[in-house]
Protein backbone atom coordinates (compact mmCIF):
# COMPACT_ATOMS: atom_id res chain seq x y z
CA UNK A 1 17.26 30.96 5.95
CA UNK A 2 15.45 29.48 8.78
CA UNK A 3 12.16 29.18 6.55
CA UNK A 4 14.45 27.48 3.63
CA UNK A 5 15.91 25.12 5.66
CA UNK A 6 12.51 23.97 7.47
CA UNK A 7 10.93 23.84 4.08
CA UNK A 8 13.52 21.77 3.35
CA UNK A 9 14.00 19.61 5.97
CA UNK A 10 10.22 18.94 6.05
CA UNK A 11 10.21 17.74 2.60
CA UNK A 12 13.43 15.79 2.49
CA UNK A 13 12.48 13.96 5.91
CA UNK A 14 8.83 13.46 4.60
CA UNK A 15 10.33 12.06 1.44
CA UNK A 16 12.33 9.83 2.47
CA UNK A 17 9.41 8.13 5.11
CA UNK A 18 6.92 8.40 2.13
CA UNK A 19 9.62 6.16 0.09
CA UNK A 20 9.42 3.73 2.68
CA UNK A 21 6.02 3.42 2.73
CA UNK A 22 5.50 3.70 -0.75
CA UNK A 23 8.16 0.87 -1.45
CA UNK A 24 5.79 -1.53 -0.10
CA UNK A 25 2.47 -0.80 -1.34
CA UNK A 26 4.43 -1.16 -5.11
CA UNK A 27 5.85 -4.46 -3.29
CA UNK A 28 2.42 -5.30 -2.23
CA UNK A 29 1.38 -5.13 -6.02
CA UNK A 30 4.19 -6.86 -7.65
CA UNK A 31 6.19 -9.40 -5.61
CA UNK A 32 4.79 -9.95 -1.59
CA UNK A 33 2.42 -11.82 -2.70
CA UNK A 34 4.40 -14.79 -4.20
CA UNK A 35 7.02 -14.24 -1.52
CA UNK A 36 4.49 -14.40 1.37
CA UNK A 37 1.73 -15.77 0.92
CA UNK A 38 1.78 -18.52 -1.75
CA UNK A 39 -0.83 -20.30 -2.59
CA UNK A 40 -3.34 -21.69 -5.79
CA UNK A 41 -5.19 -18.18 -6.44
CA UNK A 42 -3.59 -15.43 -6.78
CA UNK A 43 -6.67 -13.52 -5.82
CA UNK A 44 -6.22 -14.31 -2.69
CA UNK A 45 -2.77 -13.90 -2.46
CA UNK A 46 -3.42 -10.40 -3.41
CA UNK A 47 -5.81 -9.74 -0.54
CA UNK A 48 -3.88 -11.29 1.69
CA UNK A 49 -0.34 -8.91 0.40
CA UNK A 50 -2.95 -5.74 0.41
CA UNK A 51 -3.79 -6.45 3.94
CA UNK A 52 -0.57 -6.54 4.77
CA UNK A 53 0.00 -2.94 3.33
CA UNK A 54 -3.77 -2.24 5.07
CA UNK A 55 -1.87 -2.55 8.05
CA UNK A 56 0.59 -0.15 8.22
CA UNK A 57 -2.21 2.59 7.58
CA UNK A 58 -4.11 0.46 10.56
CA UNK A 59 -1.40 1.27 13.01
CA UNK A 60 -1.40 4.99 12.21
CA UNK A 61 -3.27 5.90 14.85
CA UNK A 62 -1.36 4.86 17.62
CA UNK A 63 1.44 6.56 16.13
CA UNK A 64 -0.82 9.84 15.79
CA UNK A 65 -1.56 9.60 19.47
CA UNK A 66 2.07 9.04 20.31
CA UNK A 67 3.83 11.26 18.81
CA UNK A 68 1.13 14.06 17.69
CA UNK A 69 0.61 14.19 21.63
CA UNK A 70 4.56 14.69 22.15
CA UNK A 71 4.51 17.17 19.42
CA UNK A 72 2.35 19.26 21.53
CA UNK A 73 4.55 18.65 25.00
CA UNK A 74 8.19 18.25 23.89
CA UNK A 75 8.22 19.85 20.38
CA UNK A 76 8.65 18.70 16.70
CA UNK A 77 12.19 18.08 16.16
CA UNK A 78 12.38 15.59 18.41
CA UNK A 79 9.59 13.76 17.38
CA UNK A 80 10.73 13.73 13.64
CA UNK A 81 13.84 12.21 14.64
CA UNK A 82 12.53 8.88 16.16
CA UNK A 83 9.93 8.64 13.69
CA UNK A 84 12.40 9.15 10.72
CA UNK A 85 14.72 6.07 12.72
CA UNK A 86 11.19 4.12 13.87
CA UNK A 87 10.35 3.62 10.05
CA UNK A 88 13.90 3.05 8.65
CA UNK A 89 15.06 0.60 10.68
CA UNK A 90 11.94 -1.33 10.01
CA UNK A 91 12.16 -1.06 6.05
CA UNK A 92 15.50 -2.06 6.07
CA UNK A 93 14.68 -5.06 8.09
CA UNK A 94 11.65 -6.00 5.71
CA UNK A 95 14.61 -5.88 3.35
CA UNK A 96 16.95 -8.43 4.89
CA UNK A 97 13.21 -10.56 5.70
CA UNK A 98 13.88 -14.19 4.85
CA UNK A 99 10.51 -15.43 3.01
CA UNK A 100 7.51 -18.03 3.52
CA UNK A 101 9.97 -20.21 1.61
CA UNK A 102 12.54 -20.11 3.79
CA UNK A 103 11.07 -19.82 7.99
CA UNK A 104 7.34 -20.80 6.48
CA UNK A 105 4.32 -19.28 8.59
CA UNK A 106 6.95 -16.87 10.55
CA UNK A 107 7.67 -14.69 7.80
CA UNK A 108 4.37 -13.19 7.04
CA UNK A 109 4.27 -12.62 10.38
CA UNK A 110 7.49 -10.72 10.96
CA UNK A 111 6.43 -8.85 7.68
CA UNK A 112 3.07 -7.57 9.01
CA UNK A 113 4.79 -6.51 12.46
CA UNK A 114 7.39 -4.55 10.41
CA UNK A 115 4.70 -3.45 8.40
CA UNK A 116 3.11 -2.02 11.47
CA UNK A 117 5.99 -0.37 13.13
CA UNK A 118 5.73 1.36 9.59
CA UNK A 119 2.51 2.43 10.31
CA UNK A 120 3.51 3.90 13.58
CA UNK A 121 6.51 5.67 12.32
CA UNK A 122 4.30 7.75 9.45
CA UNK A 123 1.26 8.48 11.51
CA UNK A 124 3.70 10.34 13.78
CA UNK A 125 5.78 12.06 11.14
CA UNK A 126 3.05 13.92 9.19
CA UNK A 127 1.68 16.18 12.20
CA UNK A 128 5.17 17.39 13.20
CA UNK A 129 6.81 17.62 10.10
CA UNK A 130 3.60 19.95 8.15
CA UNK A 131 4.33 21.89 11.73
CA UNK A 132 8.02 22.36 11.01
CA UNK A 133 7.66 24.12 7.59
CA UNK A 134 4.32 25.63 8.05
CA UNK A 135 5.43 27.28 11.34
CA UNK A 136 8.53 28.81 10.35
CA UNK A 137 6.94 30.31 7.33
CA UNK A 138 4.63 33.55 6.85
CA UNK A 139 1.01 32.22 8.50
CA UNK A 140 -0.32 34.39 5.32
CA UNK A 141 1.08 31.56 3.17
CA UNK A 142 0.76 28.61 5.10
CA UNK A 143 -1.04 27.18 1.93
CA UNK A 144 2.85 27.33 0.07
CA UNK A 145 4.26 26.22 3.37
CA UNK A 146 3.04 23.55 4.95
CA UNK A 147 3.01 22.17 1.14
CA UNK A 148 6.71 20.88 1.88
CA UNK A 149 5.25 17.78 3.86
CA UNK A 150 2.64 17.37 0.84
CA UNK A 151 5.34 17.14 -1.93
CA UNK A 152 6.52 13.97 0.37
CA UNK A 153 3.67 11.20 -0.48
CA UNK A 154 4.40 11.95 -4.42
CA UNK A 155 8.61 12.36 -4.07
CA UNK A 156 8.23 9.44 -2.80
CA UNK A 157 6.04 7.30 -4.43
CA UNK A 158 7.90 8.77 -7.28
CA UNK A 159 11.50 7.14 -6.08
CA UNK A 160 9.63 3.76 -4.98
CA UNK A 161 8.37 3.33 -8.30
CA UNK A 162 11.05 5.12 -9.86
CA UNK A 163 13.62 1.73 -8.24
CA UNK A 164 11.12 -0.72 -8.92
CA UNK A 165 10.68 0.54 -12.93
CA UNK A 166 14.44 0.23 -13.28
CA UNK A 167 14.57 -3.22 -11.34
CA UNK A 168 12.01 -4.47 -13.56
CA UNK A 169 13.94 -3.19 -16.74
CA UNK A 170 17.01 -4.63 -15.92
CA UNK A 171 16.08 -7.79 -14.37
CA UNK A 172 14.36 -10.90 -15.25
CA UNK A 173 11.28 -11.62 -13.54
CA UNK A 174 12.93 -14.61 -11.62
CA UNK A 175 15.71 -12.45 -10.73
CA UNK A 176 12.97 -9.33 -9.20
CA UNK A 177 11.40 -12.44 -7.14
CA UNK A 178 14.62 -13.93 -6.39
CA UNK A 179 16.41 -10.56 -4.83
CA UNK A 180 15.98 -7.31 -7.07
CA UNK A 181 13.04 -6.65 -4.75
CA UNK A 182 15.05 -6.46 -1.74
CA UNK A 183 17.30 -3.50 -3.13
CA UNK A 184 14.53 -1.29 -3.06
CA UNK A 185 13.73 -1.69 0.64
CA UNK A 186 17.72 -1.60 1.68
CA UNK A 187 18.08 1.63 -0.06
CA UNK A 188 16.46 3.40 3.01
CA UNK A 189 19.47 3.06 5.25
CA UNK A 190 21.23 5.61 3.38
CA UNK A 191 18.06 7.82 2.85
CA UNK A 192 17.49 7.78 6.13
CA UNK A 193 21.10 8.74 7.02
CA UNK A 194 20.60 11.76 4.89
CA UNK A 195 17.67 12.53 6.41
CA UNK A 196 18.33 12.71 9.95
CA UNK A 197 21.57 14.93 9.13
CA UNK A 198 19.15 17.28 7.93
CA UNK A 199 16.88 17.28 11.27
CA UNK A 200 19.60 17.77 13.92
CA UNK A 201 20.58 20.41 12.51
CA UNK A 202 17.72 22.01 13.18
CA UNK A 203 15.82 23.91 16.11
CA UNK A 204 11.98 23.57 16.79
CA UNK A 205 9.55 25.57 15.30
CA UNK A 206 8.96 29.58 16.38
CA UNK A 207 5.73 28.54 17.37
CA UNK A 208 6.42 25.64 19.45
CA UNK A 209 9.38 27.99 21.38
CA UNK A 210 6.57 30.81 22.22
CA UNK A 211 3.98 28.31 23.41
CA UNK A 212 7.20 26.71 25.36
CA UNK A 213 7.86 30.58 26.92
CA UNK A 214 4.38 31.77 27.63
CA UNK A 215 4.12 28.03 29.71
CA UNK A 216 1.17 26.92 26.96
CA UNK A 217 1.89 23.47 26.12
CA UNK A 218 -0.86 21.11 26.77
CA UNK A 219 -0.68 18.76 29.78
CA UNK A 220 -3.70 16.36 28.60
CA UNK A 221 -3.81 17.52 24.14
CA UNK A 222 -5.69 14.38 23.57
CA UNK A 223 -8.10 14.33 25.97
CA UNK A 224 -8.23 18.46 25.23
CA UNK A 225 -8.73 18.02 21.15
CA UNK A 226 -11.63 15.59 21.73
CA UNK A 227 -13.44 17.48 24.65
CA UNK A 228 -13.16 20.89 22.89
CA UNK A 229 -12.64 20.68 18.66
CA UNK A 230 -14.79 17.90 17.81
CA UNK A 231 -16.36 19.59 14.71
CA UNK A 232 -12.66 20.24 13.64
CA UNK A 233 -11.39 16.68 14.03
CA UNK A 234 -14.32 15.50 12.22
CA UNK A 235 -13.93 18.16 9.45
CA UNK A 236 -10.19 16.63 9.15
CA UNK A 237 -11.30 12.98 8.95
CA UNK A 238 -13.92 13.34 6.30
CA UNK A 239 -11.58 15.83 4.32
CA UNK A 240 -9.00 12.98 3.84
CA UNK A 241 -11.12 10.55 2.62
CA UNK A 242 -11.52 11.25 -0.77
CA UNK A 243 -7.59 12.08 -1.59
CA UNK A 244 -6.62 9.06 0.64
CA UNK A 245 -9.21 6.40 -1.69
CA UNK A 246 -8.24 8.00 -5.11
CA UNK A 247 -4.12 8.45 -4.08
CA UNK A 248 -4.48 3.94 -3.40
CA UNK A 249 -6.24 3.49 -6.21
CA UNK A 250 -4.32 5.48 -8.70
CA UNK A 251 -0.81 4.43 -7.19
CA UNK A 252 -1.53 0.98 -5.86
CA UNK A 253 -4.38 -0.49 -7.17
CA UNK A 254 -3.53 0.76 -10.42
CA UNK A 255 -0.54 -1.84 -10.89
CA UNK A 256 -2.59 -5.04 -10.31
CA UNK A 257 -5.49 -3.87 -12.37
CA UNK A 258 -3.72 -2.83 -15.46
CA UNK A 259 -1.55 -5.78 -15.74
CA UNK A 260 -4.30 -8.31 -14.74
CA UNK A 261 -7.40 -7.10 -16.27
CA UNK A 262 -6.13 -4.80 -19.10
CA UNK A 263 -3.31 -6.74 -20.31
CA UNK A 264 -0.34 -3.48 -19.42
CA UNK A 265 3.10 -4.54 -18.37
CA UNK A 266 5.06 -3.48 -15.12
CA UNK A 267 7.10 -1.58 -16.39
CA UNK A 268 4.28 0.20 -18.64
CA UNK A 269 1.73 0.93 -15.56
CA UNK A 270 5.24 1.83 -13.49
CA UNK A 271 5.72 4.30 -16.45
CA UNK A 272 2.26 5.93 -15.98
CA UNK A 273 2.90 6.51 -12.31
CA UNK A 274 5.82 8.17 -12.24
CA UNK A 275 4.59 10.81 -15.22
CA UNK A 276 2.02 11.80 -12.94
CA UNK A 277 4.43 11.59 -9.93
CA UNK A 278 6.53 13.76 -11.53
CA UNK A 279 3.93 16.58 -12.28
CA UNK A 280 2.83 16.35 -9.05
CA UNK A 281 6.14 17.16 -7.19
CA UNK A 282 5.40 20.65 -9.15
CA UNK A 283 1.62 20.97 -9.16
CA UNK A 284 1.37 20.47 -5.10
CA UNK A 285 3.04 23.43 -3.88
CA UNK A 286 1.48 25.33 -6.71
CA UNK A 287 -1.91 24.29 -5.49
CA UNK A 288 -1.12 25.07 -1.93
CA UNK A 289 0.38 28.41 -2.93
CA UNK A 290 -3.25 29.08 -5.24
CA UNK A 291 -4.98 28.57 -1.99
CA UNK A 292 -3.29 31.08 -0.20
CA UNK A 293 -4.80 33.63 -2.73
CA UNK A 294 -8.11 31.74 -3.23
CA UNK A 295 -10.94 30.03 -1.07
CA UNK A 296 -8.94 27.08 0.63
CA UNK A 297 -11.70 25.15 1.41
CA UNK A 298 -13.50 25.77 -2.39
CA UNK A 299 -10.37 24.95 -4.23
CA UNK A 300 -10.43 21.77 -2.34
CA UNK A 301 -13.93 20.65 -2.95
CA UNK A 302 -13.72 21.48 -6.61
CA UNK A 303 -10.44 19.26 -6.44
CA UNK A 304 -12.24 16.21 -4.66
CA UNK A 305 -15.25 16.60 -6.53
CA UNK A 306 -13.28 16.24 -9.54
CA UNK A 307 -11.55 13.67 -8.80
CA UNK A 308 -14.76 11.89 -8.26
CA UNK A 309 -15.94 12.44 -12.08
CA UNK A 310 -12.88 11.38 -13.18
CA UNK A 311 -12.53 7.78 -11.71
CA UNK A 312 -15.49 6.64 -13.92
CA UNK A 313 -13.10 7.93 -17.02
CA UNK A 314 -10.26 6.41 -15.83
CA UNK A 315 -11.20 2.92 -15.65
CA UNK A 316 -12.64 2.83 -19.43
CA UNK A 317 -9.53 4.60 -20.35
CA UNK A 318 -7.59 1.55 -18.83
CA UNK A 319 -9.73 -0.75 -20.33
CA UNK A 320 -8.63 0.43 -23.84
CA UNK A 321 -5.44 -1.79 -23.99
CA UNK A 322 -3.73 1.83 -25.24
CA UNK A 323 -0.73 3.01 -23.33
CA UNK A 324 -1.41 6.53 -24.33
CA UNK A 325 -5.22 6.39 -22.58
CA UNK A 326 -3.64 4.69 -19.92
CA UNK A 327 -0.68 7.54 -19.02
CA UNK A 328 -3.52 10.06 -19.19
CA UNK A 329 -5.99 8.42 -17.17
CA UNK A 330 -3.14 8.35 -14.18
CA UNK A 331 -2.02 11.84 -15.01
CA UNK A 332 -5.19 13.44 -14.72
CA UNK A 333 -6.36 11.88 -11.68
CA UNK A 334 -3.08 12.41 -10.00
CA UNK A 335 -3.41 16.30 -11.10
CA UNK A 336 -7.01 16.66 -9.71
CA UNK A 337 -5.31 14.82 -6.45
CA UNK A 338 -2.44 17.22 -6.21
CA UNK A 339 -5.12 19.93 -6.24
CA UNK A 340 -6.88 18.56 -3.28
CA UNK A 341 -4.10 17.54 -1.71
CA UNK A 342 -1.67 20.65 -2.05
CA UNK A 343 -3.92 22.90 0.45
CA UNK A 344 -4.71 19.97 2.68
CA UNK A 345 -1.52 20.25 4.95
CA UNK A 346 -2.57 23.75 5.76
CA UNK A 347 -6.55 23.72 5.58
CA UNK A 348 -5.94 20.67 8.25
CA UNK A 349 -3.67 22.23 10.84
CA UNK A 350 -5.90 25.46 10.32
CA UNK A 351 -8.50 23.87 12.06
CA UNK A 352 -6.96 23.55 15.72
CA UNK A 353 -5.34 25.98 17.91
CA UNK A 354 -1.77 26.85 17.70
CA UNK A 355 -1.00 24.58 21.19
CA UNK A 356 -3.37 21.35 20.12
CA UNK A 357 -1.98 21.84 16.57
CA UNK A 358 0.06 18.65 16.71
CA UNK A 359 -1.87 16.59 18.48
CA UNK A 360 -5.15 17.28 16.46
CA UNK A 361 -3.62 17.20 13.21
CA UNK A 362 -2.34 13.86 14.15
CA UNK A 363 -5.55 12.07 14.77
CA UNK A 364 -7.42 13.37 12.25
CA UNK A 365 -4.81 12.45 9.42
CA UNK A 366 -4.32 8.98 11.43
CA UNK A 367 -7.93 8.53 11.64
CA UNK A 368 -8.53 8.96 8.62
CA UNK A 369 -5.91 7.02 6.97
CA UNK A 370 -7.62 3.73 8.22
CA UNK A 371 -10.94 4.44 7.03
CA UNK A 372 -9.94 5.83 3.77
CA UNK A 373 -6.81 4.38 2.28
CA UNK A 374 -5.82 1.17 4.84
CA UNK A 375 -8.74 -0.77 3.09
CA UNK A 376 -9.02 1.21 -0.28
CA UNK A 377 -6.76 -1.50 -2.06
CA UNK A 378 -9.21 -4.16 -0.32
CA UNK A 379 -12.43 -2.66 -1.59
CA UNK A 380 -11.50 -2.25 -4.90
CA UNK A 381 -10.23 -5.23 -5.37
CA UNK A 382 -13.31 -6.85 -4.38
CA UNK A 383 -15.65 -4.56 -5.92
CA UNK A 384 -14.16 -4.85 -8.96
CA UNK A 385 -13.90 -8.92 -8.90
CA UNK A 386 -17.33 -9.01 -7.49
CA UNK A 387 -19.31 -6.24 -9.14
CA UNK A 388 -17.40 -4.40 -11.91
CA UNK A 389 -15.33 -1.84 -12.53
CA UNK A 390 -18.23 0.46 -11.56
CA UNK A 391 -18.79 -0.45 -8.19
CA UNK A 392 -14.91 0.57 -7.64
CA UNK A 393 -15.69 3.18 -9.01
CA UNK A 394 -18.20 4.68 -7.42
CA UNK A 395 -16.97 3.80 -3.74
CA UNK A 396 -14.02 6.38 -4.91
CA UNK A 397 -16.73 8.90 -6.27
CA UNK A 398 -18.82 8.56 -2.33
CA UNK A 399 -15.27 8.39 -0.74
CA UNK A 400 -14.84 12.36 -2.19
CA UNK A 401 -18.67 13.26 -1.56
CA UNK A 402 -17.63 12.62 1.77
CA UNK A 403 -14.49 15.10 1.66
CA UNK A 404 -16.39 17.55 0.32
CA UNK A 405 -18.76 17.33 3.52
CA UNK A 406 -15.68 17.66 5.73
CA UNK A 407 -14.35 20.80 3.76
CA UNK A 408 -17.86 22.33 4.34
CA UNK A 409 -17.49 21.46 7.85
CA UNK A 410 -14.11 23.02 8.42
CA UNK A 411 -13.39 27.11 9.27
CA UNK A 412 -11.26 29.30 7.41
CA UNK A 413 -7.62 30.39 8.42
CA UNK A 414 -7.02 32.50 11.35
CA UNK A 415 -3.20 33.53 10.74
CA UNK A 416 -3.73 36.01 13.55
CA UNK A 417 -3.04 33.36 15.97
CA UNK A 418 0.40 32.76 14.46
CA UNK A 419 1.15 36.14 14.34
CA UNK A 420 0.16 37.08 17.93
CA UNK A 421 2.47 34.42 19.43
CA UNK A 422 5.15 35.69 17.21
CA UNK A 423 4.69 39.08 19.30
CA UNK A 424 4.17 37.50 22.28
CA UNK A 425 7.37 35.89 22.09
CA UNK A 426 9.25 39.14 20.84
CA UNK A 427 7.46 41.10 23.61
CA UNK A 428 5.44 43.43 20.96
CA UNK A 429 2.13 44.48 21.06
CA UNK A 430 -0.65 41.78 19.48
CA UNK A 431 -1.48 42.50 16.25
CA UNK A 432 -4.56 44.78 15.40
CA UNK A 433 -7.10 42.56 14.50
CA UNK A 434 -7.97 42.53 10.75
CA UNK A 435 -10.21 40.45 8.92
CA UNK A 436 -8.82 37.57 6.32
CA UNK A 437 -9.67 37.21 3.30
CA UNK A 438 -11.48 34.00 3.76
CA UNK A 439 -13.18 34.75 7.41
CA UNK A 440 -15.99 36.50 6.25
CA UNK A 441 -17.99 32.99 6.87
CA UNK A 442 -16.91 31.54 9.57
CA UNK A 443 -18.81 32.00 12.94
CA UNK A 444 -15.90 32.01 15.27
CA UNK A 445 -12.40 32.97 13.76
CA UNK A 446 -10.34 30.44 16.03
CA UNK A 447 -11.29 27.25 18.03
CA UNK A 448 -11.26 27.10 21.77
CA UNK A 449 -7.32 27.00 23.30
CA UNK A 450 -6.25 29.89 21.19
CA UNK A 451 -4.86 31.91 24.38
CA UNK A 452 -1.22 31.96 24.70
CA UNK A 453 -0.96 32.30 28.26
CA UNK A 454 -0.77 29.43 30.99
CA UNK A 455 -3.56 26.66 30.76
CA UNK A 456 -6.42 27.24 32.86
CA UNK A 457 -7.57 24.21 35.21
């Protein structure tokens, strides 16, 4: 029951701060940018609404090193409890945000500081909350179970666009501009009402408890990840990059090029989305459960690498003018993503000890948010403007080179190290050491800080 209700609570919570987030980057796309930032080209309008959205991946990090560090020292619950409040507060407040209309210069300025708090709020969630399913389940099928958090980026993109497809259906466009837009963003009072029910009811993570017992928290996990697993927090960064640049591009970008350059409606592109939304909600726990039984790390660079073929056939297939070409363009690029990103939750938290697991996953998901998709939206719009669809498209093709690196990079599961704090904790015997399925190439089986006793000075 315990499993089933972290599973759950992991992917409700994650949802629901995804929906948030997601909310504005389809804002970004379709309305900020009048709102907000007026002005005689609506290039630059867009640029200016896209870095905006840039920075709530921009303040990630802080939140990573906030709250991935407290993850470590106080526990996950607690930490998914302010971040879940830290980000809904501020999207309801973006909601009720007059515009540059109304208090001029001031409101782009509020926006981007609510934008930021944002930021802050997700780049602490994701650690803690892939922690809360993925340690509760069987460490033999992390792959299925730390998939919970993953299924929260396409829920809720899926519900963003989802509100903003039937907003634009059954509103004029004046009426969307004038206050259909703020409906969306208002919404996540009561999402987030729902979701913190289903936190406090909650207790922190087996893992967390026996670390908590044997007195093996981490006084300093920062300044511990980056003086002892620096190969695994670069493996984590460059393993993001790809999924991060395609997921902007094929979910934010998307919008403004297909109804600019290719002539698509809102609610058309909206439509293509939230197909392969849809399929993904399905396909990324069924990835993450094929990686249990498979290579991790070589599902995942077949994923990224294919994802990086594909983005020079979906912008021809946009291109076409044919709604058909269009929905499978988006489909299959959000299918290759869901295949990449299914076993990411667990291949990433795989790669640092059980105690520094918060804290490491944290930065390197934080990290790599603001090098891969903070300015994604930014790139591509001025590669394609300046260059071409092909120059977009091949930053997205060196963007999953680059994750493929950082899979190569990365070691194998361990889920020993699960296991033996599990009979720490019960007071049983460690378990007899048996190779995994996937260790036979790794050099060392577990990073350094794997010992469940005390810390040593």
């Amino acid at each position: 029951m315990d499993r089933r209700r972290a599973f759950v609570a992991s992917l409700s919570g994650t949802s629901l701060e995804y929906y948030d987030f997601a909310v504005y980057g389809t804002a970004s796309a379709l309305v900020l940018p009048q709102l907000f930032f007026p002005g005689n080209d609506p290039v630059t309008g867009l640029l200016l609404a896209f870095t905006t959205f840039a920075v709530g991946y921009v303040s990630r990090p802080l939140g990573g090193f906030v709250f991935g560090r407290l993850g470590d020292t106080v526990g996950r619950k607690r930490v998914l409890v302010i971040t879940l409040l830290l980000i809904g507060v501020a999207t309801v407040l973006i909601g009720l945000l007059p515009t540059y209309r109304t208090i001029g210069v001031a409101a782009p300025i509020v926006l981007v500081l609510l934008r930021f708090a944002q930021g802050v709020g997700v780049g602490g969630e994701w650690g803690s909350a892939v922690l809360l399913s993925g340690e509760f389940g069987d460490p033999r099928r992390r792959g299925f179970w730390s998939s919970a958090a993953q299924i929260g980026p396409p829920a809720g993109n899926l519900l963003a666009n989802g509100v903003f497809a039937v907003l634009a259906a059954a509103l004029t466009a004046d009426q969307l501009l004038s206050w259909g837009w703020r409906v969306a963003f208002l919404l996540s009072a009561v999402l987030v009402a729902f979701g913190l029910w289903i936190r406090l009811r909650l207790e922190d993570t087996p893992v967390f408890r026996a670390l908590q017992a044997a007195g093996s928290t981490p006084a300093h996990p920062i300044v511990e990840v980056l003086r002892t697993q620096p190969r695994a927090l670069l493996a984590v960064v460059l393993s993001r990059l790809g999924p991060d640049v395609a997921y902007s591009l094929l979910t934010v970008y998307v919008l403004t090029y297909a109804t600019r350059t290719a002539g698509f409606s809102r609610a058309q592109v909206l439509s293509a989305v939230l197909i392969g939304s849809a399929l993904q909600l399905g396909l990324v726990p069924a990835f993450g459960a094929l990686s249990d039984r498979w290579n991790r790390r070589a599902l995942s660079v077949v994923a990224v690498l294919g994802g990086g073929v594909w983005v020079f056939v979906l912008f021809p297939t946009i291109s076409s003018r044919t709604f058909a070409l269009l929905v499978l363009g988006v489909v299959v690029g959000l299918v290759l993503h869901a295949a990449a990103y299914g076993p990411q939750a667990a291949f990433i938290t795989e790669q640092f000890s059980p105690r520094l697991r918060a804290t490491g996953s944290s930065l390197g998901y934080t990290v790599a948010g603001v090098v891969g998709g903070a300015i994604a939206p930014l790139l591509l719009t001025q590669f394609q403007a300046s260059f071409g669809w092909v120059a977009a498209a091949s930053y997205v093709a060196v963007a999953c080179v680059l994750s493929a690196v950082g899979l190569a990079l990365g070691r194998n599961h361990d889920p020993r190290e699960d296991e033996e704090l599990a009979a720490a904790m019960a007071g049983e015997p460690s378990p007899s050491p048996t190779p995994t399925a996937e260790a036979g190439d790794q050099e060392a089986t577990r990073p350094t800080g794997t010992s469940v006793g005390p810390d040593r000075p």
